[in-house]
C-alpha atoms as a PDB file:
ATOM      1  CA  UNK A   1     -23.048  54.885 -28.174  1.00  0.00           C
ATOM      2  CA  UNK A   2     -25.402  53.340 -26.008  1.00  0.00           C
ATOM      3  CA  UNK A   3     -26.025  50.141 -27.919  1.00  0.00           C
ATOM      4  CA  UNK A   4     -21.713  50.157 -28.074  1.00  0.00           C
ATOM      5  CA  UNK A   5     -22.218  49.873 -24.121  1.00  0.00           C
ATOM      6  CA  UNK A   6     -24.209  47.001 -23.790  1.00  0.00           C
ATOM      7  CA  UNK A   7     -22.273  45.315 -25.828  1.00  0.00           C
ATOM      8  CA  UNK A   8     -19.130  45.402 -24.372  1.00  0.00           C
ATOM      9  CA  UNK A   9     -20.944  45.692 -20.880  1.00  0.00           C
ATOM     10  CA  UNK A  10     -22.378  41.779 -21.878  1.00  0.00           C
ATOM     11  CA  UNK A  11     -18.701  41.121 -22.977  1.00  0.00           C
ATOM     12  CA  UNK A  12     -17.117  42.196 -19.465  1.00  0.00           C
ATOM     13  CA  UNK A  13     -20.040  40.170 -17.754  1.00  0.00           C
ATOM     14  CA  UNK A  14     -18.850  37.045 -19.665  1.00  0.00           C
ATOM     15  CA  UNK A  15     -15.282  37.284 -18.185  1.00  0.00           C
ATOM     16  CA  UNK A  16     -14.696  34.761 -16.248  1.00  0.00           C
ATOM     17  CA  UNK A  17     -11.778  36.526 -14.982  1.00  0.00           C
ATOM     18  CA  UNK A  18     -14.492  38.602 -13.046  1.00  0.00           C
ATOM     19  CA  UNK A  19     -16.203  37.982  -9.946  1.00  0.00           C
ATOM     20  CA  UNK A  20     -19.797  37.669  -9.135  1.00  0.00           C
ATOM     21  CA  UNK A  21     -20.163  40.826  -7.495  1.00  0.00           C
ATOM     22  CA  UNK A  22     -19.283  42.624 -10.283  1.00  0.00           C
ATOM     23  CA  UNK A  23     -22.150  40.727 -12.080  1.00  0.00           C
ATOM     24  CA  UNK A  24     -25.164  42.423 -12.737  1.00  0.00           C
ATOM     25  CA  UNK A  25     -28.276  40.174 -13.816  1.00  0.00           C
ATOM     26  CA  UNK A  26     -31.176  41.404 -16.525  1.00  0.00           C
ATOM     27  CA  UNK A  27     -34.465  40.387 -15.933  1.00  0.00           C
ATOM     28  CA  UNK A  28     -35.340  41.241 -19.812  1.00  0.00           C
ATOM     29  CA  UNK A  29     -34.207  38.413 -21.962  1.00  0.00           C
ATOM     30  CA  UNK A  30     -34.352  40.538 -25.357  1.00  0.00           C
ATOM     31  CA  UNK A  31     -31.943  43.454 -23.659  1.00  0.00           C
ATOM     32  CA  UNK A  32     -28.995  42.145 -25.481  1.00  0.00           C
ATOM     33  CA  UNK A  33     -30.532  40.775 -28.435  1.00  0.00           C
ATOM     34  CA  UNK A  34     -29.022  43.112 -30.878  1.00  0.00           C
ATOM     35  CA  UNK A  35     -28.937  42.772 -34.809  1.00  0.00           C
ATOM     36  CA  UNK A  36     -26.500  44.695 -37.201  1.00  0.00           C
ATOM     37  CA  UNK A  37     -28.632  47.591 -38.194  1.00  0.00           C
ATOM     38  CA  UNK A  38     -28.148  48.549 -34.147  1.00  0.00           C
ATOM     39  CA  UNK A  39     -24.698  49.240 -34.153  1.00  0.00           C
ATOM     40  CA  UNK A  40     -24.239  52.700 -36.039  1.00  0.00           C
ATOM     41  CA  UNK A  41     -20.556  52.569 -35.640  1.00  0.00           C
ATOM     42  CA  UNK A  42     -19.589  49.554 -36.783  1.00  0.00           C
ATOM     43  CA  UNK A  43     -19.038  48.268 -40.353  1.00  0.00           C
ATOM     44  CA  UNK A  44     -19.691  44.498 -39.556  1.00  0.00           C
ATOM     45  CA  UNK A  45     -19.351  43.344 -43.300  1.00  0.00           C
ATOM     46  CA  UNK A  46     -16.248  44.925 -43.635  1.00  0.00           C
ATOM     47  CA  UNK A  47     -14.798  44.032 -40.644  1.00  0.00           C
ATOM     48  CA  UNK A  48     -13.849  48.142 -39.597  1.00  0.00           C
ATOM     49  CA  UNK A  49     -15.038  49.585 -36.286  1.00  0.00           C
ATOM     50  CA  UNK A  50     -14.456  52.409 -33.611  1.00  0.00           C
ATOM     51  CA  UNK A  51     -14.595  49.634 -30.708  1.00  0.00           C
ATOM     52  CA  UNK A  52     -12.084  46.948 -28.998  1.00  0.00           C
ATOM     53  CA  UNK A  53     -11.859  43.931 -30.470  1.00  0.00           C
ATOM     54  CA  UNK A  54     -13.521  40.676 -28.694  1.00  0.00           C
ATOM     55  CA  UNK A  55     -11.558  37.702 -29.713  1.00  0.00           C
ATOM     56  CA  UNK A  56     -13.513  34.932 -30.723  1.00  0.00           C
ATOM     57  CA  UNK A  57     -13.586  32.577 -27.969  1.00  0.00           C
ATOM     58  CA  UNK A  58     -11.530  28.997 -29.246  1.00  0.00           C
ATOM     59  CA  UNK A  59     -11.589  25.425 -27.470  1.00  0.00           C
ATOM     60  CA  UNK A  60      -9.056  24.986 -24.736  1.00  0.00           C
ATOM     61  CA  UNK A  61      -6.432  22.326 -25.484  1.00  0.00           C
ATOM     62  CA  UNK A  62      -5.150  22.176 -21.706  1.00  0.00           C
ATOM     63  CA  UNK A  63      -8.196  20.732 -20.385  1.00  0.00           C
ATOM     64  CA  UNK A  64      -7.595  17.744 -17.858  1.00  0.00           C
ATOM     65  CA  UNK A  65      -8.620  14.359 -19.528  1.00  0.00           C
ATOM     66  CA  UNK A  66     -10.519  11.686 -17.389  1.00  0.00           C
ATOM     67  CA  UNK A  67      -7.097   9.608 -17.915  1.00  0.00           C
ATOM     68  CA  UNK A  68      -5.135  12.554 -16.194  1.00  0.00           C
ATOM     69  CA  UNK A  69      -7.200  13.141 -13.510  1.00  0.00           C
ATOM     70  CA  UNK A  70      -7.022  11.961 -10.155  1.00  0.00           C
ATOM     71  CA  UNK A  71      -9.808   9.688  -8.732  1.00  0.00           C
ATOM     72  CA  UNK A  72     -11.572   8.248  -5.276  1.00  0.00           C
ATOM     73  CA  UNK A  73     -13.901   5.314  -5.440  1.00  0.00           C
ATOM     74  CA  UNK A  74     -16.180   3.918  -3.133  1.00  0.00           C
ATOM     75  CA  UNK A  75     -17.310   0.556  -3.211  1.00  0.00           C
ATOM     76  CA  UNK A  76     -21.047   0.968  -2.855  1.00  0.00           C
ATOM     77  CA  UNK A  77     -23.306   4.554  -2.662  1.00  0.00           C
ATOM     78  CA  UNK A  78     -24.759   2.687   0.597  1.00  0.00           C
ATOM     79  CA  UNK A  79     -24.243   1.678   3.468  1.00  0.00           C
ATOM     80  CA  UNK A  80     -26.178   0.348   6.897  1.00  0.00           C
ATOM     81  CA  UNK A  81     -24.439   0.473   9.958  1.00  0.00           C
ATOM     82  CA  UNK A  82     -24.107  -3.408  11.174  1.00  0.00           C
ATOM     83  CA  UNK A  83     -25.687  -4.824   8.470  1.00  0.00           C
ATOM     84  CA  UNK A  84     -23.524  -4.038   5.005  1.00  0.00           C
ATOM     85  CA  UNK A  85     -20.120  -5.148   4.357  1.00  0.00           C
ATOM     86  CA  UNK A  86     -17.109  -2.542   5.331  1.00  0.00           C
ATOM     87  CA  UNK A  87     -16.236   0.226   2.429  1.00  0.00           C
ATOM     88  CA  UNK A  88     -13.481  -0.204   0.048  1.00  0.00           C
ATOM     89  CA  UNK A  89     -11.950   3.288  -0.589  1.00  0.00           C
ATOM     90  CA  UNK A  90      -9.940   3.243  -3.759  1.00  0.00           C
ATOM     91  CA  UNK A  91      -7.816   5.716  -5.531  1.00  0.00           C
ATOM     92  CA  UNK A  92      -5.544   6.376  -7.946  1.00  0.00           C
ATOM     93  CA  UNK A  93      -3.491   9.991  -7.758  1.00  0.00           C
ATOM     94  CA  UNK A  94      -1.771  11.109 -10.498  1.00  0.00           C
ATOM     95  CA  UNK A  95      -0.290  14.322  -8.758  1.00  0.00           C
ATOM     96  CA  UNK A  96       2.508  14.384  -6.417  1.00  0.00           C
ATOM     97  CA  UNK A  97       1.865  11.525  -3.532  1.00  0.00           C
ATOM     98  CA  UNK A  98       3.912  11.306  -0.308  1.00  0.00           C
ATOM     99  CA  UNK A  99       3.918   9.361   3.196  1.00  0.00           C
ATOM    100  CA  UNK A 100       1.700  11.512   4.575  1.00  0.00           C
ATOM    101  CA  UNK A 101      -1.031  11.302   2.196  1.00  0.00           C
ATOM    102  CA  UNK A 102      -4.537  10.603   4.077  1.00  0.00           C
ATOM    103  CA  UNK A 103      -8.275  10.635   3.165  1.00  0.00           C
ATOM    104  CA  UNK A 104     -11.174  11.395   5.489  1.00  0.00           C
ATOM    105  CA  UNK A 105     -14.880  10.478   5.750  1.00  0.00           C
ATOM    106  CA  UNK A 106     -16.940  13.644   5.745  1.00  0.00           C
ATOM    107  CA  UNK A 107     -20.245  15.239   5.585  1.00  0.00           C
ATOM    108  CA  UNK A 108     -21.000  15.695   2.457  1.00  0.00           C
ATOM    109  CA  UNK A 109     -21.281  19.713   2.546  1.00  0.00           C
ATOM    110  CA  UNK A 110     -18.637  20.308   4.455  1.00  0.00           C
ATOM    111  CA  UNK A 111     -15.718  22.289   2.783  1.00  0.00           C
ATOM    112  CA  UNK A 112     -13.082  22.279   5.724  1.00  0.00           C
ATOM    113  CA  UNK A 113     -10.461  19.406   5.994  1.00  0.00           C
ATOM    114  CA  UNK A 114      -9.916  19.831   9.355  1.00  0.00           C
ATOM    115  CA  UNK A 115     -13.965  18.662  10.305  1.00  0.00           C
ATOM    116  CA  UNK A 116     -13.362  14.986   9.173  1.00  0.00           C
ATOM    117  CA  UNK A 117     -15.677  12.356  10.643  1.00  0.00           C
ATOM    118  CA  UNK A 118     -12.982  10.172  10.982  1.00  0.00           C
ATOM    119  CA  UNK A 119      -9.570   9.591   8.872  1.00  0.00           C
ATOM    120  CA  UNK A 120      -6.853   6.769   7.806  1.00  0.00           C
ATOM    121  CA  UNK A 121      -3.429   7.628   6.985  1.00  0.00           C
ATOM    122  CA  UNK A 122      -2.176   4.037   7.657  1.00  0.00           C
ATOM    123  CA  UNK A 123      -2.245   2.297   4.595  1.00  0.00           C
ATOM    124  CA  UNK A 124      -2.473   5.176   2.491  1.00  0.00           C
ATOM    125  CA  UNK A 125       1.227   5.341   2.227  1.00  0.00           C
ATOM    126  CA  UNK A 126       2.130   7.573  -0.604  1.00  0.00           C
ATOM    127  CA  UNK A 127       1.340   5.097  -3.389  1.00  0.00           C
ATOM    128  CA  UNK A 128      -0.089   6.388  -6.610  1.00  0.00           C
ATOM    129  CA  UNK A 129      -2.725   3.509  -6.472  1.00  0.00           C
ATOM    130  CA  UNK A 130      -4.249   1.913  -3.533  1.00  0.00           C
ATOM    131  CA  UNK A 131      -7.326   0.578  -1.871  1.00  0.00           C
ATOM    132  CA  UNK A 132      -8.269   0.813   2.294  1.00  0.00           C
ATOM    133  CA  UNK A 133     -11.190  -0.844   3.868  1.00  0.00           C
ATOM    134  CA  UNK A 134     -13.223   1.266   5.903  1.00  0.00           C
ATOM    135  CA  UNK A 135     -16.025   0.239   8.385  1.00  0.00           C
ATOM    136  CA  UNK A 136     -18.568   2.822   9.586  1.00  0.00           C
ATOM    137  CA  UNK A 137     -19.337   2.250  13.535  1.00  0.00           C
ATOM    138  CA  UNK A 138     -22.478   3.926  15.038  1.00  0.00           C
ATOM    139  CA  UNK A 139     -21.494   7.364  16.789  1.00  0.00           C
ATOM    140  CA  UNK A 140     -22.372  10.931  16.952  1.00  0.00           C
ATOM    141  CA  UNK A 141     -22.237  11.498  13.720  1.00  0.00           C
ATOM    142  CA  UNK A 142     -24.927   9.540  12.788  1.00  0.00           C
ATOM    143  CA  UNK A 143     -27.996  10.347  14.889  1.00  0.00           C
ATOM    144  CA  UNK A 144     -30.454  10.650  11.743  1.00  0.00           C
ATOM    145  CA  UNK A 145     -31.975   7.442  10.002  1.00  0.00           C
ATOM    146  CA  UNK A 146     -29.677   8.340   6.855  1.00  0.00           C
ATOM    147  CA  UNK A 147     -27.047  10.432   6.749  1.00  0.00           C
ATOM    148  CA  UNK A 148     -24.792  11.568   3.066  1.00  0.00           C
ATOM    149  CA  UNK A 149     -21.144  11.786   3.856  1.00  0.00           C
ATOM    150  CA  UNK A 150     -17.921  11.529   1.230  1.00  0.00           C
ATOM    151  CA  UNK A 151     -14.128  10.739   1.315  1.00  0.00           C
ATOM    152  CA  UNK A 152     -11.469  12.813   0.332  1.00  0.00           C
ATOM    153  CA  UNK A 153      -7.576  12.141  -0.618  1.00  0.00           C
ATOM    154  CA  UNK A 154      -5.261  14.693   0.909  1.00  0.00           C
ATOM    155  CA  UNK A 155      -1.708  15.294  -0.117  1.00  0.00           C
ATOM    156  CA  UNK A 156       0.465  14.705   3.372  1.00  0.00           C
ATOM    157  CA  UNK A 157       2.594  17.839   2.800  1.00  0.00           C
ATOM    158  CA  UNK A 158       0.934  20.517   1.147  1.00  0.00           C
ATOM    159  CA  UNK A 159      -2.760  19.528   2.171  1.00  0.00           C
ATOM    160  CA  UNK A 160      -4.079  20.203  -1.505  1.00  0.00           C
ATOM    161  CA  UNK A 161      -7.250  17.873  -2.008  1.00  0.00           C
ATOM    162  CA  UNK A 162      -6.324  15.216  -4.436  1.00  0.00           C
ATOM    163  CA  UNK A 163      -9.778  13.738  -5.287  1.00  0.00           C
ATOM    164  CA  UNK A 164     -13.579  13.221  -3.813  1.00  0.00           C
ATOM    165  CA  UNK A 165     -15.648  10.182  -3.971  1.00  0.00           C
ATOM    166  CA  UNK A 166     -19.145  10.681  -4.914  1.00  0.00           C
ATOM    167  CA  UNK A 167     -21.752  10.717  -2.179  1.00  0.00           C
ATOM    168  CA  UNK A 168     -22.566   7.510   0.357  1.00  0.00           C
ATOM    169  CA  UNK A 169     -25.877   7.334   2.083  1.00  0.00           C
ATOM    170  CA  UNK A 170     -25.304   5.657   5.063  1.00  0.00           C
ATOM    171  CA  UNK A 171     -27.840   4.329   7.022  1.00  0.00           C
ATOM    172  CA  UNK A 172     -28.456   4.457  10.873  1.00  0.00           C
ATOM    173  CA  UNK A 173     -31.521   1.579  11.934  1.00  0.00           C
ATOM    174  CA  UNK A 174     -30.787   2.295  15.530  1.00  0.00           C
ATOM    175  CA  UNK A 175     -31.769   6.061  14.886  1.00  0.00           C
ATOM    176  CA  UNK A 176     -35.000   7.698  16.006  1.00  0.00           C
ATOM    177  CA  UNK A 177     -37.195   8.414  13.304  1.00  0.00           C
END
């Protein structure tokens, strides 16, 4: 029945085995506010019904705990070009790690790992924990008065992203305002 539809219609949408195309959006909040006496062919109380079963949705017990997860630290949120002391990138991986690890300095939107603003792979050897300093130099890259970039820890051989630090402003004087 129709009311049988929306249900398992909201129950599809839920899935978050489907994508967002699929996804339709309802612009009337009390659409799928249902009570009992709206589905006619279901006995809710004693648990008999015409329709596929939803299973009630349970707590995962895989998720990743902060202990477990890899992480990239920065030493400060900001930084001035020729006025703050150099960055201290630290990390800890907890995933495979190998010689040819390396992290990169980028802008902070960008999703490619091949348009770094600069990278280090010497010193960031394939240990599990480390720390590199890193000094920012005025260049291209920063033409604006402030300007929000990030680092990110690649694994060397398969060139899966390891872990992101949070953002850095960094600060350009010399800029035009």
């Amino acid at each position: 029945n129709l009311y049988q539809n929306r249900f398992l219609g909201l129950a599809a949408m839920a899935s978050p085995s489907r994508n967002s195309q699929n996804r339709r959006r309802c612009k009337e909040p009390l659409r799928y506010s249902y009570n009992p006496d709206q589905f006619h062919n279901m006995d809710i109380r004693n648990n008999s019904h015409e329709t596929v079963t939803i299973p009630r949705s349970t707590s995962d017990t895989d998720l990743v705990t902060s202990d477990s997860r890899s992480t990239l630290m920065v030493s400060s949120s900001y930084y001035s070009i020729g006025h703050s002391q150099d960055l201290v990138i630290y990390w800890d991986i907890k995933e495979e790690v190998d010689a040819g690890d390396w992290i990169g300095m980028y802008l902070i939107d960008e999703v490619l790992s091949e348009n770094f603003l600069d990278y280090k792979n010497r010193g960031v050897n394939g240990s599990h924990r480390g720390q590199i300093i890193w000094k920012i130099d005025a260049s291209s890259y920063f033409v604006e008065p402030e300007t929000k970039i990030c680092f990110k820890y690649y694994h060397g051989v398969s060139g899966a992203l390891r872990a992101t630090t949070p953002s850095v402003t960094v600060k350009n004087n010399a800029a035009p305002v």
